[in-house]
Protein backbone atom coordinates (compact mmCIF):
# COMPACT_ATOMS: atom_id res chain seq x y z
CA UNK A 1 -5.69 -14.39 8.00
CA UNK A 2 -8.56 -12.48 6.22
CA UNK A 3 -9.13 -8.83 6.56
CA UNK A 4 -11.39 -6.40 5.56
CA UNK A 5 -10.89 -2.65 5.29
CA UNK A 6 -13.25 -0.18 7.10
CA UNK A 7 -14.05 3.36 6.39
CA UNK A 8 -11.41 5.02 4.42
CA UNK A 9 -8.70 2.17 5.03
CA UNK A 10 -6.65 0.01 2.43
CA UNK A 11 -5.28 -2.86 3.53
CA UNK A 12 -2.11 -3.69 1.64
CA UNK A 13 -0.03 -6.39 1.18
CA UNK A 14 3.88 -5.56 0.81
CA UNK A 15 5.81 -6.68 -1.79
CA UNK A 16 9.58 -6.64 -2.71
CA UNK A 17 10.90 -4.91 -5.98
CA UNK A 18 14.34 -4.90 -7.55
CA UNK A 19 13.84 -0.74 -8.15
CA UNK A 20 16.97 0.63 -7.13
CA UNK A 21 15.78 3.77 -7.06
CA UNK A 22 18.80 6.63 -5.85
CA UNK A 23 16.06 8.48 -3.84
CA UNK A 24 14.62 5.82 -1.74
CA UNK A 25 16.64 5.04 0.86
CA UNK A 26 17.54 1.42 1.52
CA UNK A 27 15.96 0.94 4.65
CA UNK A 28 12.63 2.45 3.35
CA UNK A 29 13.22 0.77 -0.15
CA UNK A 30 10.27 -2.16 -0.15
CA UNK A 31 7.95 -0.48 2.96
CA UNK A 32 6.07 1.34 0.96
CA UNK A 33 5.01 -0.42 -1.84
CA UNK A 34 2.42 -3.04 -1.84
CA UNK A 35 -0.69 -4.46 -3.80
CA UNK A 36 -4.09 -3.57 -2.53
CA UNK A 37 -5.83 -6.97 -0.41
CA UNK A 38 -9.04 -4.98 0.72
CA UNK A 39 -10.75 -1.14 0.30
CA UNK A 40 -12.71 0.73 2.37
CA UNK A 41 -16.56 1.29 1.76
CA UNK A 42 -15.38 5.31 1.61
CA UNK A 43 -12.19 4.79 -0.66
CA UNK A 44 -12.69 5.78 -4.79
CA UNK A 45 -9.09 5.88 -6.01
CA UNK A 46 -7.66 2.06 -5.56
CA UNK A 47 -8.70 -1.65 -6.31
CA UNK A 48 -8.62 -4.45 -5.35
CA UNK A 49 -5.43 -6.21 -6.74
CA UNK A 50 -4.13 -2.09 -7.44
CA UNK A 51 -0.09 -1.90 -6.86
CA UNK A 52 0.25 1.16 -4.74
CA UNK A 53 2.69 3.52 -3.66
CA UNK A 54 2.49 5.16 -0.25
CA UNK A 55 3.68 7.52 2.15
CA UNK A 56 6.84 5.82 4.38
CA UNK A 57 5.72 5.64 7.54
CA UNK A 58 2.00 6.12 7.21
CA UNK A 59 1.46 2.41 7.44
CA UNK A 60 -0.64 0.73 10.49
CA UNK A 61 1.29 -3.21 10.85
CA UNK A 62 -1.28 -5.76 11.03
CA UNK A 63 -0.49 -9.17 12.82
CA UNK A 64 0.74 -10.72 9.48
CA UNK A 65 4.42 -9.23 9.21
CA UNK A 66 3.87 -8.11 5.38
CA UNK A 67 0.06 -6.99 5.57
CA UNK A 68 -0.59 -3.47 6.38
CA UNK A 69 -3.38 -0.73 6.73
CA UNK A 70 -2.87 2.78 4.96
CA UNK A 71 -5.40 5.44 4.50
CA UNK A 72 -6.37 6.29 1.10
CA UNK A 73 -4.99 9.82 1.65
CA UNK A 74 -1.53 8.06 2.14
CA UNK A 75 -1.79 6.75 -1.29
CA UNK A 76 0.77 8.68 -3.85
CA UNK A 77 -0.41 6.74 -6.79
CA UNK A 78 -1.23 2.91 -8.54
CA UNK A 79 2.25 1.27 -10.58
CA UNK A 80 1.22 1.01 -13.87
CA UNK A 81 -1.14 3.14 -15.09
CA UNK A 82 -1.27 5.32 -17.26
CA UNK A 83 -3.81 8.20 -18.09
């Protein structure tokens, strides 16, 4: 299934990470961390193809089980870059 973002959306696909990080707990440890399918015409901070870290819980589920829809507000910053 093909989606495409609206307004300030960011649709997100989740992925899974061995990062056994102490302070995320295990239930929340692979919801909120994802690479970026489709952006908004108002979002500026995030690609396409962007691996993004969001606010738990501030994810919309779409139909497919790991695709979901954040707002770019949610977004606490892009694995991997530096600057």
């Amino acid at each position: 299934m093909m989606y495409r973002a609206i307004m300030d959306r960011v649709i997100v696909r989740l992925c899974n990470t061995d990062d056994k990080s102490p302070i995320i707990r295990e239930e929340s440890r692979y919801r909120n961390r994802g690479v970026v399918l489709s952006v908004g015409p108002e979002v500026s901070g995030v690609k396409v193809g962007d691996e993004i870290i969001f606010h738990y819980f501030d994810d919309l589920p779409l139909a497919q089980k790991d695709v979901v829809a954040v707002r770019e507000k949610s977004i606490l910053g892009i694995v991997g870059e530096s600057g």
